[in-house]
Structures are given as C-alpha cells and as structure tokens.
N, C-alpha and C. Protein backbone atom coordinates (compact mmCIF):
# COMPACT_ATOMS: atom_id res chain seq x y z
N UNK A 1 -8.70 -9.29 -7.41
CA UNK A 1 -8.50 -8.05 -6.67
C UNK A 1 -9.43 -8.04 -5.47
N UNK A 2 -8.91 -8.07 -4.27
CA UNK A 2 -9.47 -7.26 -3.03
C UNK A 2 -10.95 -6.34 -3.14
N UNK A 3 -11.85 -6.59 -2.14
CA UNK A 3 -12.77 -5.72 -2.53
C UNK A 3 -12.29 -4.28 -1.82
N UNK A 4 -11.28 -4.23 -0.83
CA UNK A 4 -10.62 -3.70 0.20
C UNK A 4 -9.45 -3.09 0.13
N UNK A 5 -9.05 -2.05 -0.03
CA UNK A 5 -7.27 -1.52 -0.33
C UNK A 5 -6.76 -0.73 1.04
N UNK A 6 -5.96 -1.05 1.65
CA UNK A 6 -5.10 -0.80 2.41
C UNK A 6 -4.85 0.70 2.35
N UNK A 7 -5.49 1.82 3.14
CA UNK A 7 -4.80 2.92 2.89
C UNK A 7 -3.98 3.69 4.13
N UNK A 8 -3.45 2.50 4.94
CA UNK A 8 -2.85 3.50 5.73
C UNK A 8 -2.70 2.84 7.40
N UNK A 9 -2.48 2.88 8.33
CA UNK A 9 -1.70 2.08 9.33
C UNK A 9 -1.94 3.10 10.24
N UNK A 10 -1.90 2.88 11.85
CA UNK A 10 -2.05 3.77 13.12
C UNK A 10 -0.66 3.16 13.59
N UNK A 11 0.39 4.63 13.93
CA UNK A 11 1.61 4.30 13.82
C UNK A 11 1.39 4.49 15.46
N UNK A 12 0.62 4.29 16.56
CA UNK A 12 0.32 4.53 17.93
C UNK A 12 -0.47 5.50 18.60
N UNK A 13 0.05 6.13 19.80
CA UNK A 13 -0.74 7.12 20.34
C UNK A 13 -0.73 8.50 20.09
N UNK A 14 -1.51 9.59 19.97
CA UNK A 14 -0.67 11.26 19.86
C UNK A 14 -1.39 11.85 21.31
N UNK A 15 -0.24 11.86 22.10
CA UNK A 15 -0.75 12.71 23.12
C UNK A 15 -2.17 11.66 24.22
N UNK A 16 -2.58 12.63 25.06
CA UNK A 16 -3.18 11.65 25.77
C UNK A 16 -4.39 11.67 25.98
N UNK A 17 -5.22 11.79 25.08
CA UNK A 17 -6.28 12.04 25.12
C UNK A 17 -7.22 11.41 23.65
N UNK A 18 -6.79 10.28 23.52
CA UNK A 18 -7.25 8.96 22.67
C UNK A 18 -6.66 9.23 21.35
N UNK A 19 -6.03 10.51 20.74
CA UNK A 19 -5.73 10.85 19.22
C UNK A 19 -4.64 9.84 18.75
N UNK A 20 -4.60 9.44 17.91
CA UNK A 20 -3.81 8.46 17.33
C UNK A 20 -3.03 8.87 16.11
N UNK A 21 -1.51 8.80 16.16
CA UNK A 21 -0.41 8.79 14.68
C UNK A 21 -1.31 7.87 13.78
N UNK A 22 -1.53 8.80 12.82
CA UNK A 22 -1.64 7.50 11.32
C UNK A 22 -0.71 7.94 10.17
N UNK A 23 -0.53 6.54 9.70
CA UNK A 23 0.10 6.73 8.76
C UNK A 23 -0.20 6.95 7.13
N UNK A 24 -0.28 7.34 6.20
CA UNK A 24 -1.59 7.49 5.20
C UNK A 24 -0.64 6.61 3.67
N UNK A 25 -1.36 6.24 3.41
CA UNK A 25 -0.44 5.74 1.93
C UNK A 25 -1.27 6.11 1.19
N UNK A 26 -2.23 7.41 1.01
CA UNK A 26 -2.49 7.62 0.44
C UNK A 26 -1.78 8.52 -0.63
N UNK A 27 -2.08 9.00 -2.17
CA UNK A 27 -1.64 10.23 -3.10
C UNK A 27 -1.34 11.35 -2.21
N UNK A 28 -2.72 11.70 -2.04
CA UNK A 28 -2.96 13.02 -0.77
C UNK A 28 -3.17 12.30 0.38
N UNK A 29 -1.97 12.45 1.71
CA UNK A 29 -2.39 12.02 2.63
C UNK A 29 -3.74 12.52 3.30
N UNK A 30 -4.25 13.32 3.36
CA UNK A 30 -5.51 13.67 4.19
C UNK A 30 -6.71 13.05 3.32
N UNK A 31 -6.69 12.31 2.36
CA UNK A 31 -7.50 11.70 1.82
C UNK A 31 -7.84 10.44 2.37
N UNK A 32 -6.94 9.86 3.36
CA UNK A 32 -7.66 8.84 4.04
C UNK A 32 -8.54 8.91 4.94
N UNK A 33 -8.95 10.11 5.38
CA UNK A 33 -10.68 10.49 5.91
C UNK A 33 -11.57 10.59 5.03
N UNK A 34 -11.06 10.45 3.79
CA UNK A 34 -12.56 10.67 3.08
C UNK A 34 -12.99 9.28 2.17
N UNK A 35 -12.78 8.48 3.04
CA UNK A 35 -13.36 6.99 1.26
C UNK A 35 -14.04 6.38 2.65
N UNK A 36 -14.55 7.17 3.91
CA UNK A 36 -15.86 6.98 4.76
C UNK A 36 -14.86 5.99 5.70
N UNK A 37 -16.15 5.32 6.65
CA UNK A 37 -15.64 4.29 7.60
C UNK A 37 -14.58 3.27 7.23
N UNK A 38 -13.20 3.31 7.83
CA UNK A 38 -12.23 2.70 8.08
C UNK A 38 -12.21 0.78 8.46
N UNK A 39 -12.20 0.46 8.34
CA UNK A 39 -11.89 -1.04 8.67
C UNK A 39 -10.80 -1.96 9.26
N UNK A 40 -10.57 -2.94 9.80
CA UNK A 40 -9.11 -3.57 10.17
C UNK A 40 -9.28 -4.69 9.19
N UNK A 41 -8.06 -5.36 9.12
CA UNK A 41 -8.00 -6.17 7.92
C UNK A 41 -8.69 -7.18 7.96
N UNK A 42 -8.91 -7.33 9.15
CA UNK A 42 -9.72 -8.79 9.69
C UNK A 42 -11.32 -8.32 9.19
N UNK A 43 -11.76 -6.89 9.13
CA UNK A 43 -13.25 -6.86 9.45
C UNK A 43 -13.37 -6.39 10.77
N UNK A 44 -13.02 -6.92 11.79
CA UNK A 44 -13.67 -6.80 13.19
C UNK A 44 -14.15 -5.61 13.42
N UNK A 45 -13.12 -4.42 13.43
CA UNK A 45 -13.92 -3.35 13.71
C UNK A 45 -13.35 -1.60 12.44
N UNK A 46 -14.68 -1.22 12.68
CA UNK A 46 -14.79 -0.02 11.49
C UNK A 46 -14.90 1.08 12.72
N UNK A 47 -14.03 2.20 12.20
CA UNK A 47 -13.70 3.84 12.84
C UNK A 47 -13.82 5.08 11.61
N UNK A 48 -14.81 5.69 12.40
CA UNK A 48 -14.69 7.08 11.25
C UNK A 48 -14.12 7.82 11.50
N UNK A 49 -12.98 8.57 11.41
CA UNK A 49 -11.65 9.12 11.31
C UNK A 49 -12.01 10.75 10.96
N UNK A 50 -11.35 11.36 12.03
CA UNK A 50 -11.54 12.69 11.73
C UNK A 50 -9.63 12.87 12.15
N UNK A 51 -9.26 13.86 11.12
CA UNK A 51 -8.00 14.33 10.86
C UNK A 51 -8.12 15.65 11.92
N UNK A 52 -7.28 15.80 12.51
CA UNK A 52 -6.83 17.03 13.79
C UNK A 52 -5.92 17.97 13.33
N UNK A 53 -4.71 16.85 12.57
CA UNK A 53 -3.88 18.30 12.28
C UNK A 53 -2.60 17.17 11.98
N UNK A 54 -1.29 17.94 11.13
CA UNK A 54 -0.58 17.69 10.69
C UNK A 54 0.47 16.81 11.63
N UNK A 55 1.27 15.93 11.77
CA UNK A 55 2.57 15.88 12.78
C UNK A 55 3.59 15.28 11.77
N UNK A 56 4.51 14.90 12.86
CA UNK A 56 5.75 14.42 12.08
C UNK A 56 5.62 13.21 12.08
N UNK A 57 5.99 12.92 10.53
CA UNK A 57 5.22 11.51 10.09
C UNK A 57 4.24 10.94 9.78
N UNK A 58 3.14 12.09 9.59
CA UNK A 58 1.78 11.17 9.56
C UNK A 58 0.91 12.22 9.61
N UNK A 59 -0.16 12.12 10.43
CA UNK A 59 -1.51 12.93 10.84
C UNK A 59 -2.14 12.46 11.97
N UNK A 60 -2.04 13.53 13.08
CA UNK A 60 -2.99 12.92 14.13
C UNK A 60 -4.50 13.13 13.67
N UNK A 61 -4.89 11.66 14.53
CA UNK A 61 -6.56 12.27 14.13
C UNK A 61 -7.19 11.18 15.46
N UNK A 62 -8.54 11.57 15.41
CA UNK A 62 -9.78 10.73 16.15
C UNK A 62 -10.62 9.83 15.06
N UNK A 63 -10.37 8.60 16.09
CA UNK A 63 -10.96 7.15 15.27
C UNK A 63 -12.28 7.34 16.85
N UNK A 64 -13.94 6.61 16.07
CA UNK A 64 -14.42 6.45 16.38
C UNK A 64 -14.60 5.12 17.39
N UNK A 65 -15.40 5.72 18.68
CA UNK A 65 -15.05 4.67 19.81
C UNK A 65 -13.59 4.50 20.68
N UNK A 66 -12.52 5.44 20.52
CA UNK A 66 -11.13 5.43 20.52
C UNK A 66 -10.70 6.63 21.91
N UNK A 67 -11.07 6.59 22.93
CA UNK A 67 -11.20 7.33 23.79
C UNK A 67 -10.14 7.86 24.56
N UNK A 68 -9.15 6.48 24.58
CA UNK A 68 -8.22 6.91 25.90
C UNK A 68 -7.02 6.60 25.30
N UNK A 69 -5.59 6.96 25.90
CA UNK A 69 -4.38 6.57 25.32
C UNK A 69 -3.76 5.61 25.26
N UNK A 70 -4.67 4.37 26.09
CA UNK A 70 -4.44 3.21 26.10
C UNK A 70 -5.21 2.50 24.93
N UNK A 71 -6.24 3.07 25.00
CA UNK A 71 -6.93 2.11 23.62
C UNK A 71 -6.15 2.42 22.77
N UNK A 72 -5.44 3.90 22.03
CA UNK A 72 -4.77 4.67 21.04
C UNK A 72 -3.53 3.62 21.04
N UNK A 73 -3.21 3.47 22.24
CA UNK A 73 -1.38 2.14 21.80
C UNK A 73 -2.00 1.19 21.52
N UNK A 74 -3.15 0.73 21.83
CA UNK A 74 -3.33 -0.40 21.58
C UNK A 74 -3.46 -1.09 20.04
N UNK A 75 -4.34 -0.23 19.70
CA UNK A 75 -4.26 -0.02 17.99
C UNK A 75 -2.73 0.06 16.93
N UNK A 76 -2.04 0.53 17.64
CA UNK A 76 -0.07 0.55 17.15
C UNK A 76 -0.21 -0.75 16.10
N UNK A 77 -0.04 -0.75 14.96
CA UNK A 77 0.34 -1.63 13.98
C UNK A 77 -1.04 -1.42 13.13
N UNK A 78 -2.20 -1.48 13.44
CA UNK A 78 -3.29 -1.95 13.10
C UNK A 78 -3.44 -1.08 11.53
N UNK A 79 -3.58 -1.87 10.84
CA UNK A 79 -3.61 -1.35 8.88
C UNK A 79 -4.90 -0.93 8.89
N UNK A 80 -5.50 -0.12 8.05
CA UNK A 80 -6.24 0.59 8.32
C UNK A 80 -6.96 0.44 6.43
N UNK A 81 -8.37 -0.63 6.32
CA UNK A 81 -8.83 -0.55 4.89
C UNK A 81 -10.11 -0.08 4.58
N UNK A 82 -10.14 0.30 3.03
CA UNK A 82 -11.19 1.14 2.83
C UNK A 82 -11.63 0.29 1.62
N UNK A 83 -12.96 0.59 1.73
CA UNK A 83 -13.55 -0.15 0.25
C UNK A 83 -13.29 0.27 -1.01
N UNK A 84 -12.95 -0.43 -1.73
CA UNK A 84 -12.06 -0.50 -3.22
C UNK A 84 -13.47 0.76 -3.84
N UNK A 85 -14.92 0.48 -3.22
CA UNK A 85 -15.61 1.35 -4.11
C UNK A 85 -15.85 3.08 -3.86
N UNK A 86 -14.95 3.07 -2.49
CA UNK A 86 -14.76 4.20 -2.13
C UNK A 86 -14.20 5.18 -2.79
N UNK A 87 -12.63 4.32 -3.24
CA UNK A 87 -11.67 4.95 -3.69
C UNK A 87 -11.97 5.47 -5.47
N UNK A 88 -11.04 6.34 -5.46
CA UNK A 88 -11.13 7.10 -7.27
C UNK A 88 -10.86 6.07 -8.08
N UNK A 89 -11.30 6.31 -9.18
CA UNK A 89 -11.11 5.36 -9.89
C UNK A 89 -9.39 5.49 -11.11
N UNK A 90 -9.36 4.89 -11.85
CA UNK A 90 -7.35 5.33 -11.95
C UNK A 90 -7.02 6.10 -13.10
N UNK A 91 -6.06 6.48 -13.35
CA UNK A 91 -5.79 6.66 -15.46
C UNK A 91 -5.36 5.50 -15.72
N UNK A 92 -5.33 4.61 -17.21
CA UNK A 92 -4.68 3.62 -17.41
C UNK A 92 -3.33 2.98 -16.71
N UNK A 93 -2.46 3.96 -17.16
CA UNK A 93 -1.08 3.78 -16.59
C UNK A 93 -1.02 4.28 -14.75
N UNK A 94 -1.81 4.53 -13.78
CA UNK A 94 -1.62 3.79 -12.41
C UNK A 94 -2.64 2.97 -12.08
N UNK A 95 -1.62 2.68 -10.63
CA UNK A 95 -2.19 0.94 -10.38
C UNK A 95 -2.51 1.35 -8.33
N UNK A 96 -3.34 0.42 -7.82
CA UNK A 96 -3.53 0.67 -6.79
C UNK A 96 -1.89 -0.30 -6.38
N UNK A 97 -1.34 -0.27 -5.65
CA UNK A 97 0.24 -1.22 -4.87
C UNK A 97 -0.65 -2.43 -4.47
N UNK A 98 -1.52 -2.48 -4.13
CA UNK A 98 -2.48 -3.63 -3.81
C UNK A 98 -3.03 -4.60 -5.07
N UNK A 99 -3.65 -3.60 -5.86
CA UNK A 99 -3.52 -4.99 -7.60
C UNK A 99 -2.19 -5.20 -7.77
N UNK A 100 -1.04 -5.01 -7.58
CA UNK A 100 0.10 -5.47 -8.32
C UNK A 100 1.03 -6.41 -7.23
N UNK A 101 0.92 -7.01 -5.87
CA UNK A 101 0.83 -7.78 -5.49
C UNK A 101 0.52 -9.15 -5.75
N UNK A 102 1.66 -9.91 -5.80
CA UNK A 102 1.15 -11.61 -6.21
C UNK A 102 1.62 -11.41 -7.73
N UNK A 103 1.53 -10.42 -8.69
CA UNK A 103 1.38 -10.94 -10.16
C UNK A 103 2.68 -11.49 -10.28
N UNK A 104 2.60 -11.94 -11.70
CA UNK A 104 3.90 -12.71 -12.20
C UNK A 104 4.70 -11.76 -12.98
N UNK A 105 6.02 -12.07 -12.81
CA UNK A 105 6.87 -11.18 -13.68
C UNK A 105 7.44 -11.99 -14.79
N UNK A 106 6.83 -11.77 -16.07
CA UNK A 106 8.17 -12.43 -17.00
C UNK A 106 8.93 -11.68 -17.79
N UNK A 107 9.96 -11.67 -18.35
CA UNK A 107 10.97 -11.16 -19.08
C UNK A 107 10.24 -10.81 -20.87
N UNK A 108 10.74 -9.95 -21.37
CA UNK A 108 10.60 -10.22 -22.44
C UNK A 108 10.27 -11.30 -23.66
N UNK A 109 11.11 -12.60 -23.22
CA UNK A 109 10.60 -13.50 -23.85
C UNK A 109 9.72 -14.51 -23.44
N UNK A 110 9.24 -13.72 -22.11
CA UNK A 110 8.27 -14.81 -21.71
C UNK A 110 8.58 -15.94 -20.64
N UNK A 111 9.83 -15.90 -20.35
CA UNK A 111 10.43 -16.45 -18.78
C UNK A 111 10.15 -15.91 -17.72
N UNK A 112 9.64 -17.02 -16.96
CA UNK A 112 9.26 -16.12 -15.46
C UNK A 112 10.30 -15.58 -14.56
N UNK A 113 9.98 -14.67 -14.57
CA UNK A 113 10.81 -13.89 -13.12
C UNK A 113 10.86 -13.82 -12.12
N UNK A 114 9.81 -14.40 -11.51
CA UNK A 114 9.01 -14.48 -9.81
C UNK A 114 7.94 -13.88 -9.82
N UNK A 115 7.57 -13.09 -8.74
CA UNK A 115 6.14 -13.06 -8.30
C UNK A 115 6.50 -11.35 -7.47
N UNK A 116 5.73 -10.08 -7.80
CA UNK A 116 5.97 -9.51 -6.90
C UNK A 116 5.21 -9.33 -5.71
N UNK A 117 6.14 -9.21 -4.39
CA UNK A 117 5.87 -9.32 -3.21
C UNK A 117 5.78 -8.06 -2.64
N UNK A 118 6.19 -6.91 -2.90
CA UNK A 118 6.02 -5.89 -2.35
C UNK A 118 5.96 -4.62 -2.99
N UNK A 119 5.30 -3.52 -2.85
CA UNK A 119 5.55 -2.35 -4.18
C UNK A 119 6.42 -1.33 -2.83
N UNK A 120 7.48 -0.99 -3.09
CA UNK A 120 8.44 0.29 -1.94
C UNK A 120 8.30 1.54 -3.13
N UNK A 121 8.21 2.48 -2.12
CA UNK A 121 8.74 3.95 -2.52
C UNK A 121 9.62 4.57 -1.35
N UNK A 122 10.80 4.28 -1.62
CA UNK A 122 12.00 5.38 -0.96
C UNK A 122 12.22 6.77 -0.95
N UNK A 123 11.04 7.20 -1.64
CA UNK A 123 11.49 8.89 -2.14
C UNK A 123 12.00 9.05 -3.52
N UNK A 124 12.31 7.96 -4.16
CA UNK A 124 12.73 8.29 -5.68
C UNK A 124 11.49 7.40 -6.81
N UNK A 125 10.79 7.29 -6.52
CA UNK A 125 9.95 6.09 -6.91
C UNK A 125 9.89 4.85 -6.72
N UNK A 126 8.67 4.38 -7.76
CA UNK A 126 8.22 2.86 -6.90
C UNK A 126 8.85 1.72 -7.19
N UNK A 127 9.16 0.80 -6.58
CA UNK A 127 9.94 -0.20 -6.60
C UNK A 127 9.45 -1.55 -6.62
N UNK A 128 9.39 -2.25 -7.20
CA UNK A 128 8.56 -4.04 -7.63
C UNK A 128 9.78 -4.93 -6.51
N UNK A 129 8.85 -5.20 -5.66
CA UNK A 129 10.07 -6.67 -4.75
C UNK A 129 9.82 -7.58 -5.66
N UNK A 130 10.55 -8.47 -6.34
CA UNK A 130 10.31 -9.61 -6.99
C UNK A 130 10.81 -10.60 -5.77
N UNK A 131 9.99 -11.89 -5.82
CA UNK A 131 10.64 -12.55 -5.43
C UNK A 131 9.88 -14.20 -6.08
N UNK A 132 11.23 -15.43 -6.10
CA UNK A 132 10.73 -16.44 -6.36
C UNK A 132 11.70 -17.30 -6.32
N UNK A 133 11.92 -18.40 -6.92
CA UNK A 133 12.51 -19.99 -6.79
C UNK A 133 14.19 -19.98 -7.12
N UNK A 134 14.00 -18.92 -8.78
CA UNK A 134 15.49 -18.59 -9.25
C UNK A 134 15.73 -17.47 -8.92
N UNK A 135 15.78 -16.68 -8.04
CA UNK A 135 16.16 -15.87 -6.78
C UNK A 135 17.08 -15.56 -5.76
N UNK A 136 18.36 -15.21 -5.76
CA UNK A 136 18.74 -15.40 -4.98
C UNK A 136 18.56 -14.23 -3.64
N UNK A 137 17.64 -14.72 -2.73
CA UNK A 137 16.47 -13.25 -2.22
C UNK A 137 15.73 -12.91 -3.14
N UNK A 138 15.34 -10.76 -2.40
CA UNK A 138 14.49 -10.11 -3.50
C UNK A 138 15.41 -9.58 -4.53
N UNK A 139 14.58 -8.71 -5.77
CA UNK A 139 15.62 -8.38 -6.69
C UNK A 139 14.36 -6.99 -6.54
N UNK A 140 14.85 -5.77 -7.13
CA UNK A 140 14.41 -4.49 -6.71
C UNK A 140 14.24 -4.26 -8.28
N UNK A 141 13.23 -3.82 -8.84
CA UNK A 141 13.15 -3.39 -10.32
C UNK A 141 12.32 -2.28 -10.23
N UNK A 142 12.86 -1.20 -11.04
CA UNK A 142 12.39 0.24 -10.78
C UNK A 142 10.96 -0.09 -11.52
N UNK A 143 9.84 0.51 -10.91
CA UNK A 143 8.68 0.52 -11.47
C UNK A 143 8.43 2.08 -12.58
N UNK A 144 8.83 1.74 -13.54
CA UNK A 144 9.07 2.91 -14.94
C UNK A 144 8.61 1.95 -15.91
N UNK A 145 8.00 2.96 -16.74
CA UNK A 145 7.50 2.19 -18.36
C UNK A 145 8.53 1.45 -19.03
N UNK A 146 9.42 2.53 -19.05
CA UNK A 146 10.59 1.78 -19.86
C UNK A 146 11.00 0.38 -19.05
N UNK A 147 11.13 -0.32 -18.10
CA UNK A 147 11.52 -1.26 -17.45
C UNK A 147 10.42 -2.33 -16.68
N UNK A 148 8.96 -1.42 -16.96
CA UNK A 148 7.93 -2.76 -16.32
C UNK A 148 7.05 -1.72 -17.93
N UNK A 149 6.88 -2.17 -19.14
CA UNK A 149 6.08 -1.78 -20.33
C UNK A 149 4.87 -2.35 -20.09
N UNK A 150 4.56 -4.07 -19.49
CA UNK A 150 2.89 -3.76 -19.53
C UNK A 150 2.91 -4.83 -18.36
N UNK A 151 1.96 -4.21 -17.68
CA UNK A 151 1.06 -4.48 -16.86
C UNK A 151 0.04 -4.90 -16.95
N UNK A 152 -0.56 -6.48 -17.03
CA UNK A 152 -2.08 -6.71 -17.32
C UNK A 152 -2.84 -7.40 -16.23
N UNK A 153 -3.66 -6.64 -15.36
CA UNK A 153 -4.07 -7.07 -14.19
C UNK A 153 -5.43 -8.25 -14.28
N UNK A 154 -5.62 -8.19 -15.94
CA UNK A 154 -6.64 -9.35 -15.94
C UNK A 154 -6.05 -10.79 -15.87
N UNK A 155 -4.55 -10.50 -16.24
CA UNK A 155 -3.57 -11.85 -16.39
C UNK A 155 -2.95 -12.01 -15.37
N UNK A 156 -2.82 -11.24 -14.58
CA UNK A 156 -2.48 -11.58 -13.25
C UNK A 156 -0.49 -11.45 -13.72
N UNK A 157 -0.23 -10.39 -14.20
CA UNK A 157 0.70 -10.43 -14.74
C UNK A 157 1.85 -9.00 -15.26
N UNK A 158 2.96 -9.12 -15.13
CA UNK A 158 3.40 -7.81 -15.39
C UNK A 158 4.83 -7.99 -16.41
N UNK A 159 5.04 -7.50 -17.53
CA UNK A 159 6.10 -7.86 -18.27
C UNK A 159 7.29 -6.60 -18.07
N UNK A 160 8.70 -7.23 -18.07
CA UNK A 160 9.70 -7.17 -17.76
C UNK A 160 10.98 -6.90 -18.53
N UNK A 161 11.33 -5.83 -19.05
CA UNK A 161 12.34 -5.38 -19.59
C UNK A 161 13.59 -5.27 -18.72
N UNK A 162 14.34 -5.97 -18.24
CA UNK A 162 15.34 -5.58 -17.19
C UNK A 162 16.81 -5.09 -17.79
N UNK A 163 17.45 -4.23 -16.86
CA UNK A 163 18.49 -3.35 -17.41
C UNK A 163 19.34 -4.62 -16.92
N UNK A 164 20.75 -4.52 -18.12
CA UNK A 164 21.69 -5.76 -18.18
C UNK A 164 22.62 -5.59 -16.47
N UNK A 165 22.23 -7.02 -16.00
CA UNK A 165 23.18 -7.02 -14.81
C UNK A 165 22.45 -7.16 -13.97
N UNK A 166 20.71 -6.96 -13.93
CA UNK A 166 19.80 -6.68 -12.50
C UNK A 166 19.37 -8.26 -12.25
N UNK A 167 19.44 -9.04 -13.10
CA UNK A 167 19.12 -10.48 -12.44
C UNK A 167 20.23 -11.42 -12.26
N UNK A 168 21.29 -11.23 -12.33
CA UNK A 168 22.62 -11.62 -12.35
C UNK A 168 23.14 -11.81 -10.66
C-alpha cells in the first residue's frame, strides 16, 4: 500500500483570479482540505487548499502559491495526494479504491480472474475493472458482499463470487 492516496484532481481554472475547479473523491467532498498539505503524484510540489465555495462539479478553492489564471489551467489534470496518515482510519468492510488496485481476483474455487485495474462509481455503486490474459477486455463486477465476500489486502487479493453469465 501507498504511503499516499489520491484524493482528488484540479479539473482547471474558476474564474480569473488564480481559484481552481477541484475535483474531490473524497466521502465528504469538502474533506479534501482537511488531511493538511496537498501533494502531486510526482512529489514535486505541495498546496494548502482553502475551499471558497460550492460549483458545478466540484469545489472552487485556493491552492497555495497559485496566483493567476494561467498558473490555475496550468494545473488542469494534476491528481491531487494526501498522506495515507492523514486520512481516517476505515470499518472492516471499507477499503480506500487505492488498496484495491492491482489485487488479484479469483473465483470461488480459486481460479484467477485477473487483476483489478480500476474501482468506478456511476451513481449506483462501486464497480471492480477486472482486467487480465483470459479477458476478453474489462469485465465490470459489482463491488457488493454478496459478489466480492472477501477481500484480503494482506494477500494482495480479493475473492469472487460471480453472477452466472458475467465472465462468459
């Protein structure tokens, strides 16, 4: 596991006077001002983030050092991480989308399934990208107890009940 979790992305500029769209993946979006100084994925540079106010899509806010509306586009894409010791700590049954990246999926009896590559939420819940060798593409498996029962992040691993027809 990452010492670092991903909480959130600068979707560009707001207005012209350095404020920047972010995007929050956080529970509570306005919680990504509070797990302290911000980071880029690389390291290079850390912003302390003050939230302004609500918009569509996101939250404008002021990143430290971030002055003008050119620096604000410039930032457009830039993921936005916070230290793993920042963040709350979990209940058993959730997972940060960042530990469950890479693990292995096997089936019930212990056949591998691939590897998931991406965790999606569409608005109806979370979604496991599987992907791997016997694959044809990704395959989409609802992230529910009944259909992912255990999850063991010391094994680097997630087991797989699939409804008849989803690997077909």
């Amino acid at each position: 596991m990452s010492d670092r979790v991903c909480v959130g992305a600068i979707a560009g500029a707001f207005g012209v006077r350095g404020e920047v769209r972010l995007k929050s993946f956080c529970a509570e979006a306005a919680d990504i001002a509070a797990y302290g100084p911000l980071s880029t994925e690389d390291g290079s540079r850390t912003f302390e983030v003050t939230l302004t106010r609500p918009v569509s899509q996101g939250l404008a806010a002021r990143l430290s050092g971030v002055l003008t509306k050119e620096q604000a586009d410039g930032l457009r894409g830039t993921r936005l991480y916070a230290p793993r010791t920042a963040l709350p700590a979990l209940p058993d049954d959730e997972f940060y989308h960042a530990d469950l990246l890479g693990l292995t999926a096997l089936d019930t009896g212990g056949a591998e399934l691939g590897k998931i590559a991406a965790v999606l939420n569409h608005g109806a819940g979370d979604l496991l990208e599987l992907r791997g060798p016997g694959l044809k593409g990704s395959v989409l498996v609802p992230f529910t107890r009944a259909i992912v029962p255990t999850v063991d992040l010391a094994s680097r691993r997630v087991i797989i009940d699939p409804p008849e027809g989803l690997f077909d």
